[in-house]
Protein backbone atom coordinates (compact mmCIF):
# COMPACT_ATOMS: atom_id res chain seq x y z
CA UNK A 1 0.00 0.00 0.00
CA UNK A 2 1.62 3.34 -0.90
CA UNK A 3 0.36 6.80 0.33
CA UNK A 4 1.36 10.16 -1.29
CA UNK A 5 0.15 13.41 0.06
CA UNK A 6 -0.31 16.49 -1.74
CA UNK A 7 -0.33 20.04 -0.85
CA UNK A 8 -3.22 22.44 -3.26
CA UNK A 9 -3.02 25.92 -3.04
CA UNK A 10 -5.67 28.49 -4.22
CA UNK A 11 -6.38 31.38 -3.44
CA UNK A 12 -5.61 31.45 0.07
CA UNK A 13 -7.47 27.97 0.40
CA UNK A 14 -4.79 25.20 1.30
CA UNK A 15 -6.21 21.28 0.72
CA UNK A 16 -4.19 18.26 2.14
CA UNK A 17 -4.70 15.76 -0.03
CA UNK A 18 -4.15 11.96 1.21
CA UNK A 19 -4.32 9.65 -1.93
CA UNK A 20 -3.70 5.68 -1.36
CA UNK A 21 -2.73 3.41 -3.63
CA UNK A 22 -4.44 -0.18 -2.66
CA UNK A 23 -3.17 -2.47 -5.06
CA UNK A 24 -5.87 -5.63 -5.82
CA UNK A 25 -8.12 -4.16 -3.85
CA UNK A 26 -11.68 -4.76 -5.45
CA UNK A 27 -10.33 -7.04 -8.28
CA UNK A 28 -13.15 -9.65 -7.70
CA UNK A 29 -15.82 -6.80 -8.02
CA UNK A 30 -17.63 -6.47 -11.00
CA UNK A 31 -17.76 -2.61 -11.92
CA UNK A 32 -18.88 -3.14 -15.38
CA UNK A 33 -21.90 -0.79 -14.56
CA UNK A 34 -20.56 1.59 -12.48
CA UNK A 35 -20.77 4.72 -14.23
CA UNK A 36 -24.25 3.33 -15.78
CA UNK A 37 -26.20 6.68 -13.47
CA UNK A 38 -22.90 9.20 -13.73
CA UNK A 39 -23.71 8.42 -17.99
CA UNK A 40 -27.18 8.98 -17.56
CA UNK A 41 -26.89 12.39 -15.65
CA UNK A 42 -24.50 13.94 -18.38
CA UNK A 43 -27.08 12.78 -21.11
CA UNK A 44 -30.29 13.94 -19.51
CA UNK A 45 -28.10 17.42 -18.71
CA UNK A 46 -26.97 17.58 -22.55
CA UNK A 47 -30.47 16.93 -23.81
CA UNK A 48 -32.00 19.53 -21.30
CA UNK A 49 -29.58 22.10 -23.07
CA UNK A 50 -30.21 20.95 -26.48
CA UNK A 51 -34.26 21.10 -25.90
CA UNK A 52 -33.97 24.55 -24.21
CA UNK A 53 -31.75 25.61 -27.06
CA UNK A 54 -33.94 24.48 -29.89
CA UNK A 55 -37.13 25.64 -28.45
CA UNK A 56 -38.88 29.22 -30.22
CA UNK A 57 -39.53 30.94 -27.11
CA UNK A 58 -36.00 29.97 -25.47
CA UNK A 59 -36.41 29.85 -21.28
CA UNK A 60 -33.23 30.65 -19.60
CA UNK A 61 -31.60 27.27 -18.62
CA UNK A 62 -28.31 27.40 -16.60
CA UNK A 63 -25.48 25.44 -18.55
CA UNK A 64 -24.53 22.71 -16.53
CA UNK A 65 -22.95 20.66 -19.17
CA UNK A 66 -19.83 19.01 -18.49
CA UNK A 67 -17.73 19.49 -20.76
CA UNK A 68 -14.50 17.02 -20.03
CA UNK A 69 -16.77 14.10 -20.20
CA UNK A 70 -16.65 13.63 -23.13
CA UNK A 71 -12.82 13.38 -23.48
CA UNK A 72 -12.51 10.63 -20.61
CA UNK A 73 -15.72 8.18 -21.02
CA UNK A 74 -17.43 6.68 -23.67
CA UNK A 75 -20.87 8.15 -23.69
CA UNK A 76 -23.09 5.93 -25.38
CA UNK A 77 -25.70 6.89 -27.78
């Protein structure tokens, strides 16, 4: 098991953070589905933009897109 701490600084906030390394911990568990809800949220947050943005009459919708998500999972269609 290896630890490494890190020290974030911004403005004037300072954040320990403690990560640990737990090598073959979890291996028998079967995360295929994991990010199954996390998947869901980004699409029902992309389609909320999309029908606010296509509507006539457009209602002011915050943008809560994410927009990295994209780049790191495979969002299905």
């Amino acid at each position: 098991m290896d630890t490494n701490k890190v020290l974030l600084k911004e403005n004037g906030v300072n954040l320990t953070l403690t990560i640990v390394d737990t090598p073959g911990f979890g291996d028998a568990v079967d995360n295929s589905g994991c990010w199954d809800p996390v998947i869901q949220f980004v699409e029902a947050q992309y389609e909320a933009f999309l029908d606010a943005e296509t509507r006539v009459n457009r209602v002011a919708l915050p943008d809560t897109r994410w927009g990295s998500v994209g780049d790191k999972f495979k969002v299905r269609n």
